[in-house]
C-alpha atoms as a PDB file:
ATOM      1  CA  UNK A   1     -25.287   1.378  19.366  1.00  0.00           C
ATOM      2  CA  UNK A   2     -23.372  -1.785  20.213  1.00  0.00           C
ATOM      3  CA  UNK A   3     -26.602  -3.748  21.348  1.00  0.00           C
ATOM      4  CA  UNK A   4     -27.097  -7.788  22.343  1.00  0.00           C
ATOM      5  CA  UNK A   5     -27.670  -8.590  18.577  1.00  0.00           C
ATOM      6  CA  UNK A   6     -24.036  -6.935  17.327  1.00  0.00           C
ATOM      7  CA  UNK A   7     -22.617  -8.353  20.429  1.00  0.00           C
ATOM      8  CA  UNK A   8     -23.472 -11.930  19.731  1.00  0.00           C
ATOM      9  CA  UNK A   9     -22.621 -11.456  15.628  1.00  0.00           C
ATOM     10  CA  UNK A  10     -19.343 -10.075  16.883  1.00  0.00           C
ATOM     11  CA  UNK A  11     -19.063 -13.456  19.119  1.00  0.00           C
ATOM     12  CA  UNK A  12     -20.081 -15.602  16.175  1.00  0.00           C
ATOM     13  CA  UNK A  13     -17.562 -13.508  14.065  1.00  0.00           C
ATOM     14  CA  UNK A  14     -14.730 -14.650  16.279  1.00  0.00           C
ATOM     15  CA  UNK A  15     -15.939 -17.919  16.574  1.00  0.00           C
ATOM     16  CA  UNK A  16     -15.981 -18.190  12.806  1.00  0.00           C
ATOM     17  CA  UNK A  17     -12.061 -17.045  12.572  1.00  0.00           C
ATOM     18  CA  UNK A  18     -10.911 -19.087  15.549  1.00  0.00           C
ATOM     19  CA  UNK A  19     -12.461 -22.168  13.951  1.00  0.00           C
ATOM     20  CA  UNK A  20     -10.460 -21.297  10.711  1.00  0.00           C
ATOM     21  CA  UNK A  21      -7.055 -20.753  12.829  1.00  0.00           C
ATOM     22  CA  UNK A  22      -6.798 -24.713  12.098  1.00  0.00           C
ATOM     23  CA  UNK A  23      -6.517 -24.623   8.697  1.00  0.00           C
ATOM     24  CA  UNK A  24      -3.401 -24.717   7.013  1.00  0.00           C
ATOM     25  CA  UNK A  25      -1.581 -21.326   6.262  1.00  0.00           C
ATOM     26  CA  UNK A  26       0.175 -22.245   3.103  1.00  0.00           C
ATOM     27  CA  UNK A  27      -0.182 -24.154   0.100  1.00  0.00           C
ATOM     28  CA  UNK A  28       1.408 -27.369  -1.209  1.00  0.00           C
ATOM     29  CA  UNK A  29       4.663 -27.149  -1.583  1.00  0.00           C
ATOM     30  CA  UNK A  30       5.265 -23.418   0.256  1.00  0.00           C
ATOM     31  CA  UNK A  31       7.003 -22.715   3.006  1.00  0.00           C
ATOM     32  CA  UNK A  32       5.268 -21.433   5.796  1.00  0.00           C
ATOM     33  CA  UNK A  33       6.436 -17.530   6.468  1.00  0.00           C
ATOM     34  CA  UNK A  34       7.838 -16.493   9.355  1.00  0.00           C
ATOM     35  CA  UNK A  35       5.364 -14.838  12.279  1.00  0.00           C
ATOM     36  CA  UNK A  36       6.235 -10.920  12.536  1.00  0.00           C
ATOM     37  CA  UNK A  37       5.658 -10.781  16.332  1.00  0.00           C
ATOM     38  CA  UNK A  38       3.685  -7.501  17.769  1.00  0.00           C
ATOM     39  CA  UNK A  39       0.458  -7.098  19.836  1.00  0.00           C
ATOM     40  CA  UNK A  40      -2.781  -9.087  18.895  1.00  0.00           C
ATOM     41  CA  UNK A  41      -4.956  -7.445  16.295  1.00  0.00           C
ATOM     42  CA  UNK A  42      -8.591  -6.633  18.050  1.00  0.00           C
ATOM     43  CA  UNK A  43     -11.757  -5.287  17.192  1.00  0.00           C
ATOM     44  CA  UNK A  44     -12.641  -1.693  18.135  1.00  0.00           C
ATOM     45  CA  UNK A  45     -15.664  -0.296  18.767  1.00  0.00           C
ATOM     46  CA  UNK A  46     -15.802   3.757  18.050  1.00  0.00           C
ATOM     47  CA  UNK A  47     -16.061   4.232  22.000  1.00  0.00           C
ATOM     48  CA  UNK A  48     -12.838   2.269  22.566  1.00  0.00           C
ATOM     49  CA  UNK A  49     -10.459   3.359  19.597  1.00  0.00           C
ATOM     50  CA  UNK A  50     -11.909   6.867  21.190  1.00  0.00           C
ATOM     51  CA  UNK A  51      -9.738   5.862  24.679  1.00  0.00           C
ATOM     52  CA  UNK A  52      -6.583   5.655  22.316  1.00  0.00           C
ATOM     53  CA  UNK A  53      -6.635   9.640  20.906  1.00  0.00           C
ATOM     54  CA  UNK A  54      -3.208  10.585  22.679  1.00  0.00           C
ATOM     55  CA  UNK A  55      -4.960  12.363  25.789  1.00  0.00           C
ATOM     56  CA  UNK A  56      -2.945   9.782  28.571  1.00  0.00           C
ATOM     57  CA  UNK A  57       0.437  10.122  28.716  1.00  0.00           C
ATOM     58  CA  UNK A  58       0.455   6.319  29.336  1.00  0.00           C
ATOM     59  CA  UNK A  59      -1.555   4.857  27.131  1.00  0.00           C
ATOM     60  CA  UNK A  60      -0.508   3.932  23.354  1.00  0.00           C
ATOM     61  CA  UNK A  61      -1.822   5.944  20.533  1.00  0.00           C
ATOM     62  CA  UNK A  62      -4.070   4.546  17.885  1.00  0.00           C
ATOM     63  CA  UNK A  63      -5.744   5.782  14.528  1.00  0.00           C
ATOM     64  CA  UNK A  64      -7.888   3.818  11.933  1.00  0.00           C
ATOM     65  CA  UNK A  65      -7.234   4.658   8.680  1.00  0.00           C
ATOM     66  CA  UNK A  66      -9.710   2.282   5.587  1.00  0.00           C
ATOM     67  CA  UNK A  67     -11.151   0.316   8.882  1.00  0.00           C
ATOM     68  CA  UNK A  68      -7.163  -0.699  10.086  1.00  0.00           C
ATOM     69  CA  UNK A  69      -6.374   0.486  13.165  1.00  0.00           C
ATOM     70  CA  UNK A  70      -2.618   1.894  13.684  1.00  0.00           C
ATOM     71  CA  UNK A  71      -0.249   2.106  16.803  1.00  0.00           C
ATOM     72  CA  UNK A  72       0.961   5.676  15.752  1.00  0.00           C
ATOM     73  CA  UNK A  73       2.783   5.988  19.380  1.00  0.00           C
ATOM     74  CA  UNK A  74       5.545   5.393  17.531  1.00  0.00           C
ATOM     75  CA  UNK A  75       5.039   9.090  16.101  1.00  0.00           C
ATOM     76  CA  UNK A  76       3.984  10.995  19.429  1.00  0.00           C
ATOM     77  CA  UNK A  77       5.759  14.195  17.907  1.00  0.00           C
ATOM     78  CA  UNK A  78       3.356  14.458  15.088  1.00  0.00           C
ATOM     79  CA  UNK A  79      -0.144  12.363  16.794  1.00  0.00           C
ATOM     80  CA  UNK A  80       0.004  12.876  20.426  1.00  0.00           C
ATOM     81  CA  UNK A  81      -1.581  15.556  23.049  1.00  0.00           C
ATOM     82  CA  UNK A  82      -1.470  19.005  21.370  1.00  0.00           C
ATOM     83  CA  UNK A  83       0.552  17.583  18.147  1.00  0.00           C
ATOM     84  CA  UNK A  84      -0.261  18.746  14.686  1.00  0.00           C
ATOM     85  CA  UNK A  85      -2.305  15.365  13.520  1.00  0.00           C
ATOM     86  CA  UNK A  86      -3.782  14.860  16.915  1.00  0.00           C
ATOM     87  CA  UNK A  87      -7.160  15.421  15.429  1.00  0.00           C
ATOM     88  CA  UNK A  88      -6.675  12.106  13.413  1.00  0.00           C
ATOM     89  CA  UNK A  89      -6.180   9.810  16.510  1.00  0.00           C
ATOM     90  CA  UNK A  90      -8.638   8.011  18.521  1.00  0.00           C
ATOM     91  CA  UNK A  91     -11.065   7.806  15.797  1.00  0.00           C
ATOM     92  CA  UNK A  92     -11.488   6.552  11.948  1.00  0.00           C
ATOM     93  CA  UNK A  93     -10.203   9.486   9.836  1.00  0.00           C
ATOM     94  CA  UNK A  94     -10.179   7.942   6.565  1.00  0.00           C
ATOM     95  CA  UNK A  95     -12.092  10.769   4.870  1.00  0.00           C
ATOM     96  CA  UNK A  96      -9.233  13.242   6.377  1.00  0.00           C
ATOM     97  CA  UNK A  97      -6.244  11.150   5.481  1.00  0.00           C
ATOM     98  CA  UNK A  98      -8.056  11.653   1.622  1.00  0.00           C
ATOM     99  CA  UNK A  99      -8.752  14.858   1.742  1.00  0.00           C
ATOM    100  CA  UNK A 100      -5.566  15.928   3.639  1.00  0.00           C
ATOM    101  CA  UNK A 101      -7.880  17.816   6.050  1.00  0.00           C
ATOM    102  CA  UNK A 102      -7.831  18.249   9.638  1.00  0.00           C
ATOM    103  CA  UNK A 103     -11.401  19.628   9.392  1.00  0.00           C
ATOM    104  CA  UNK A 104     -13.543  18.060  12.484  1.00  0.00           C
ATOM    105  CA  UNK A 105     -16.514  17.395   9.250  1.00  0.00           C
ATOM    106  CA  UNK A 106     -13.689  15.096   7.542  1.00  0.00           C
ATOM    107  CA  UNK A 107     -12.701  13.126  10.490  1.00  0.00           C
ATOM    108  CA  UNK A 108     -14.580  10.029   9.592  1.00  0.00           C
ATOM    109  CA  UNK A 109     -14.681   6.709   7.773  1.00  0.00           C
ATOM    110  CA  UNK A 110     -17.130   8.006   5.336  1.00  0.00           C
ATOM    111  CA  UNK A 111     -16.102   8.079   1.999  1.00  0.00           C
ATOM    112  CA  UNK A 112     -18.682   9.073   0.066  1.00  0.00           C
ATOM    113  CA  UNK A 113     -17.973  11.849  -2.248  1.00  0.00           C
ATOM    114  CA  UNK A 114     -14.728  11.342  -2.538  1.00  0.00           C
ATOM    115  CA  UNK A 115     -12.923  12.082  -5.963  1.00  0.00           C
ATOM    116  CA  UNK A 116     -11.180   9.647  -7.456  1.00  0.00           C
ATOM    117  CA  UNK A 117      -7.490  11.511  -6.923  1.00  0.00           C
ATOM    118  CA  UNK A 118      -8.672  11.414  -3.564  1.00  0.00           C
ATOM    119  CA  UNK A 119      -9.158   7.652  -3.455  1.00  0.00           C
ATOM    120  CA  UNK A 120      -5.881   7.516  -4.959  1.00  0.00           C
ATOM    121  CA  UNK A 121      -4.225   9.634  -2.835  1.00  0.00           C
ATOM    122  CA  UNK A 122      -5.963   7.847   0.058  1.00  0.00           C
ATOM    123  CA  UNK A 123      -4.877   4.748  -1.063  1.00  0.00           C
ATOM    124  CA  UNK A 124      -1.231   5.637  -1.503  1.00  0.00           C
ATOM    125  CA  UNK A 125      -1.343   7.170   1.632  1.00  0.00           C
ATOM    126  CA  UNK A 126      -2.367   4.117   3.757  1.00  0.00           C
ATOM    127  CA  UNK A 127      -0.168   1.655   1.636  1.00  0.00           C
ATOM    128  CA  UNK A 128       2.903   4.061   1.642  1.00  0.00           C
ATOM    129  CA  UNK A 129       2.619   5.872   5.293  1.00  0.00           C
ATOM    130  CA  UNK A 130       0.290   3.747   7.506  1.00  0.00           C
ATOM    131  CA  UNK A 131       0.973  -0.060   6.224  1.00  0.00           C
ATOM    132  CA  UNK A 132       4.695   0.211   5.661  1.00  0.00           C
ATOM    133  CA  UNK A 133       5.615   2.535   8.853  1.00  0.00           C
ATOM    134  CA  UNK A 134       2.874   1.338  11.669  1.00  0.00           C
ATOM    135  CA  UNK A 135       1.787  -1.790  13.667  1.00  0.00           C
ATOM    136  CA  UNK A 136      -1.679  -2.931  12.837  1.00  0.00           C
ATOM    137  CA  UNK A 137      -3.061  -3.948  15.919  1.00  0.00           C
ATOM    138  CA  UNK A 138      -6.773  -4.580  15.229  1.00  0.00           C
ATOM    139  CA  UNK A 139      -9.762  -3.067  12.722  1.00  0.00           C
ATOM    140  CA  UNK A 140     -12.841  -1.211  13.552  1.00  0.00           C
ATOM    141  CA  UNK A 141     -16.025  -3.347  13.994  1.00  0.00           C
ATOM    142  CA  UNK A 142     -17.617  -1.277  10.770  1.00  0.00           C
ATOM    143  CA  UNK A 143     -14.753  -2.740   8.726  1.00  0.00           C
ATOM    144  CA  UNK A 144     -15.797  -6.429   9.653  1.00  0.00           C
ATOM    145  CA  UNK A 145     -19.353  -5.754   9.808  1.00  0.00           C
ATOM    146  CA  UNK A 146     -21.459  -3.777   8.021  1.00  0.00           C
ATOM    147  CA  UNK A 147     -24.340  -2.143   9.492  1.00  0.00           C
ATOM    148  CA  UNK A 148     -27.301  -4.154   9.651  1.00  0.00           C
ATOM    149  CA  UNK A 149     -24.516  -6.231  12.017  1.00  0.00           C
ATOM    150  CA  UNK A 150     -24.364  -8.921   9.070  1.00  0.00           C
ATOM    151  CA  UNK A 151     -20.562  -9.763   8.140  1.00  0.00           C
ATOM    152  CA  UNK A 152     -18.651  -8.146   5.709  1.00  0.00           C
ATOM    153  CA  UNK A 153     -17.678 -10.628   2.828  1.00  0.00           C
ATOM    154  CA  UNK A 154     -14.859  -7.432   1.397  1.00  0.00           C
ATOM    155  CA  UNK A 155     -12.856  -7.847   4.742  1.00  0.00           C
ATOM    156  CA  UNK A 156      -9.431  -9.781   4.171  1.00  0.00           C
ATOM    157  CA  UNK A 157      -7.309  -9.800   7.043  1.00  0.00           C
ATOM    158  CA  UNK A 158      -4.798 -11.575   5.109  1.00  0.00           C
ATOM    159  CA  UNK A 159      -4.026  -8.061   3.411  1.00  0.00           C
ATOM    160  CA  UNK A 160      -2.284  -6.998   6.284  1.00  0.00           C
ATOM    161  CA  UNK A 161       1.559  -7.872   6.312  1.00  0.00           C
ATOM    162  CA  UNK A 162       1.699  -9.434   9.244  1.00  0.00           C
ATOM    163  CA  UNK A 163      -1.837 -11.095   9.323  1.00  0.00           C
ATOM    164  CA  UNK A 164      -1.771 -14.656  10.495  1.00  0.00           C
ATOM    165  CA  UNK A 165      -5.282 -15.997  11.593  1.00  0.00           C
ATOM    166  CA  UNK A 166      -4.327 -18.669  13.788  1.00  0.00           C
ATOM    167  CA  UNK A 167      -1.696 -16.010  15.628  1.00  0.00           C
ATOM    168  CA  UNK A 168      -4.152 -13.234  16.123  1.00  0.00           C
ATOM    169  CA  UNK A 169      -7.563 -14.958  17.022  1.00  0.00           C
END
Protein backbone atom coordinates (compact mmCIF):
# COMPACT_ATOMS: atom_id res chain seq x y z
CA UNK A 1 0.00 0.00 0.00
CA UNK A 2 2.61 2.45 1.27
CA UNK A 3 4.56 2.54 -2.16
CA UNK A 4 7.72 5.01 -3.40
CA UNK A 5 5.12 7.66 -4.56
CA UNK A 6 3.26 7.97 -0.82
CA UNK A 7 6.65 7.64 0.61
CA UNK A 8 8.16 10.62 -1.08
CA UNK A 9 4.58 12.82 -0.62
CA UNK A 10 4.90 11.82 3.00
CA UNK A 11 8.71 13.24 2.80
CA UNK A 12 7.54 16.36 1.01
CA UNK A 13 4.70 16.55 3.66
CA UNK A 14 7.26 16.86 6.41
CA UNK A 15 9.37 18.95 4.57
CA UNK A 16 6.47 21.32 4.03
CA UNK A 17 5.75 21.51 8.05
CA UNK A 18 9.40 21.67 9.07
CA UNK A 19 9.85 24.62 6.72
CA UNK A 20 6.79 26.29 8.47
CA UNK A 21 8.30 25.47 12.13
CA UNK A 22 10.04 29.05 11.44
CA UNK A 23 7.24 31.00 11.34
CA UNK A 24 6.04 32.80 14.15
CA UNK A 25 3.51 31.03 16.56
CA UNK A 26 1.55 33.99 17.70
CA UNK A 27 0.23 37.12 16.59
CA UNK A 28 1.11 40.77 17.29
CA UNK A 29 0.79 41.60 20.45
CA UNK A 30 0.11 37.78 22.05
CA UNK A 31 1.99 36.07 24.21
CA UNK A 32 3.43 33.04 23.12
CA UNK A 33 1.73 29.89 25.18
CA UNK A 34 3.51 27.76 27.09
CA UNK A 35 4.82 24.18 25.39
CA UNK A 36 2.76 21.19 27.11
CA UNK A 37 5.74 18.75 27.02
CA UNK A 38 4.91 14.89 25.98
CA UNK A 39 6.24 12.60 23.18
CA UNK A 40 6.53 13.91 19.50
CA UNK A 41 3.39 13.59 17.45
CA UNK A 42 4.21 11.07 14.30
CA UNK A 43 2.61 9.74 11.42
CA UNK A 44 1.24 6.18 11.45
CA UNK A 45 0.83 3.99 8.90
CA UNK A 46 -2.13 1.20 9.56
CA UNK A 47 0.78 -1.51 9.87
CA UNK A 48 2.50 0.48 12.63
CA UNK A 49 -0.46 1.92 14.83
CA UNK A 50 -1.28 -2.09 14.37
CA UNK A 51 2.21 -2.78 16.66
CA UNK A 52 0.53 -0.50 19.40
CA UNK A 53 -2.95 -2.81 20.05
CA UNK A 54 -1.95 -3.74 23.78
CA UNK A 55 -0.53 -7.34 22.82
CA UNK A 56 3.30 -6.44 24.54
CA UNK A 57 3.34 -5.97 27.91
CA UNK A 58 6.07 -3.35 27.17
CA UNK A 59 5.07 -1.43 24.65
CA UNK A 60 2.59 1.72 25.04
CA UNK A 61 -0.92 1.46 23.87
CA UNK A 62 -2.32 3.53 21.08
CA UNK A 63 -5.82 4.09 19.34
CA UNK A 64 -6.85 6.59 16.54
CA UNK A 65 -9.95 7.97 16.98
CA UNK A 66 -11.15 11.00 13.71
CA UNK A 67 -7.38 10.29 12.27
CA UNK A 68 -5.67 11.36 16.05
CA UNK A 69 -3.84 8.86 17.43
CA UNK A 70 -4.12 8.37 21.43
CA UNK A 71 -1.64 6.98 24.14
CA UNK A 72 -4.54 5.09 25.96
CA UNK A 73 -1.72 3.20 28.21
CA UNK A 74 -2.77 5.40 30.55
CA UNK A 75 -6.11 3.22 30.69
CA UNK A 76 -4.57 -0.44 30.47
CA UNK A 77 -7.62 -1.64 32.70
CA UNK A 78 -10.14 -0.80 30.11
CA UNK A 79 -7.65 -1.00 26.46
CA UNK A 80 -5.00 -3.45 27.13
CA UNK A 81 -4.51 -7.44 26.47
CA UNK A 82 -7.88 -9.14 27.14
CA UNK A 83 -9.59 -5.68 28.42
CA UNK A 84 -13.10 -4.80 27.48
CA UNK A 85 -12.13 -1.98 24.63
CA UNK A 86 -9.14 -3.90 23.48
CA UNK A 87 -10.79 -4.30 20.16
CA UNK A 88 -10.46 -0.44 19.68
CA UNK A 89 -6.59 -0.30 20.02
CA UNK A 90 -3.99 -0.65 17.48
CA UNK A 91 -6.16 0.49 14.77
CA UNK A 92 -8.56 3.58 13.64
CA UNK A 93 -11.95 2.81 15.28
CA UNK A 94 -13.69 5.91 14.59
CA UNK A 95 -16.78 4.21 13.15
CA UNK A 96 -16.91 2.11 16.63
CA UNK A 97 -16.31 4.98 18.98
CA UNK A 98 -19.79 6.37 16.88
CA UNK A 99 -21.60 3.63 16.92
CA UNK A 100 -20.58 2.47 20.46
CA UNK A 101 -19.81 -0.95 18.90
CA UNK A 102 -17.16 -3.34 19.45
CA UNK A 103 -18.29 -5.14 16.26
CA UNK A 104 -14.94 -6.22 14.20
CA UNK A 105 -17.27 -4.56 10.81
CA UNK A 106 -17.21 -1.09 12.85
CA UNK A 107 -13.64 -1.01 13.72
CA UNK A 108 -12.61 1.47 11.13
CA UNK A 109 -12.14 5.08 10.10
CA UNK A 110 -14.96 4.88 7.73
CA UNK A 111 -17.67 6.99 8.35
CA UNK A 112 -19.91 6.70 5.84
CA UNK A 113 -23.38 6.04 6.87
CA UNK A 114 -23.21 7.39 9.87
CA UNK A 115 -26.35 9.22 11.38
CA UNK A 116 -26.07 12.40 12.38
CA UNK A 117 -26.61 11.53 16.42
CA UNK A 118 -23.87 9.39 15.64
CA UNK A 119 -21.60 12.15 14.37
CA UNK A 120 -22.62 13.92 17.34
CA UNK A 121 -22.08 11.44 19.65
CA UNK A 122 -18.76 10.75 17.91
CA UNK A 123 -17.81 14.08 18.16
CA UNK A 124 -18.56 14.52 21.84
CA UNK A 125 -16.92 11.49 22.42
CA UNK A 126 -13.45 12.41 21.02
CA UNK A 127 -13.65 16.08 22.37
CA UNK A 128 -14.95 14.95 25.87
CA UNK A 129 -13.06 11.36 26.41
CA UNK A 130 -10.11 11.18 23.94
CA UNK A 131 -8.89 15.06 23.63
CA UNK A 132 -9.38 16.08 27.24
CA UNK A 133 -8.12 12.65 29.00
CA UNK A 134 -5.24 11.30 26.41
CA UNK A 135 -1.82 12.32 24.91
CA UNK A 136 -1.95 12.85 21.20
CA UNK A 137 1.10 11.54 20.00
CA UNK A 138 0.78 11.53 16.18
CA UNK A 139 -2.24 11.06 13.32
CA UNK A 140 -2.76 8.39 10.84
CA UNK A 141 -1.26 9.03 7.34
CA UNK A 142 -5.14 8.88 5.87
CA UNK A 143 -5.84 11.90 8.10
CA UNK A 144 -2.96 13.99 6.39
CA UNK A 145 -3.35 12.51 3.11
CA UNK A 146 -6.03 11.48 1.29
CA UNK A 147 -5.90 8.66 -0.98
CA UNK A 148 -4.69 9.42 -4.27
CA UNK A 149 -1.46 10.36 -1.75
CA UNK A 150 -2.27 14.19 -2.52
CA UNK A 151 -2.40 16.31 0.88
CA UNK A 152 -5.25 16.91 2.80
CA UNK A 153 -6.09 20.74 2.87
CA UNK A 154 -9.03 19.75 6.13
CA UNK A 155 -6.01 18.64 8.37
CA UNK A 156 -5.22 21.31 11.21
CA UNK A 157 -2.81 20.18 13.59
CA UNK A 158 -3.25 23.29 15.42
CA UNK A 159 -6.65 21.71 16.73
CA UNK A 160 -4.89 19.65 18.98
CA UNK A 161 -4.22 21.25 22.52
CA UNK A 162 -0.93 20.82 22.66
CA UNK A 163 -0.01 21.21 18.88
CA UNK A 164 3.02 23.33 18.31
CA UNK A 165 4.58 22.90 14.74
CA UNK A 166 7.95 23.95 15.34
CA UNK A 167 7.98 21.46 18.68
CA UNK A 168 6.67 18.41 16.95
CA UNK A 169 8.29 18.41 13.38
Amino acid sequence: MAGPRLGRRLAALALALALAAGLPATGAGQAPRPAERGPPVRLFTEEELARYGGEEEDQPIYMAVKGVVFDVTSGKEFYGRGAPYNALTGKDSTRGVAKMSLDPADLTHDTTGLTAEELESLDDVFTRVYKAKYPIVGYTARRILNEDGSPNLDFKPEDQPHFDIKDEF
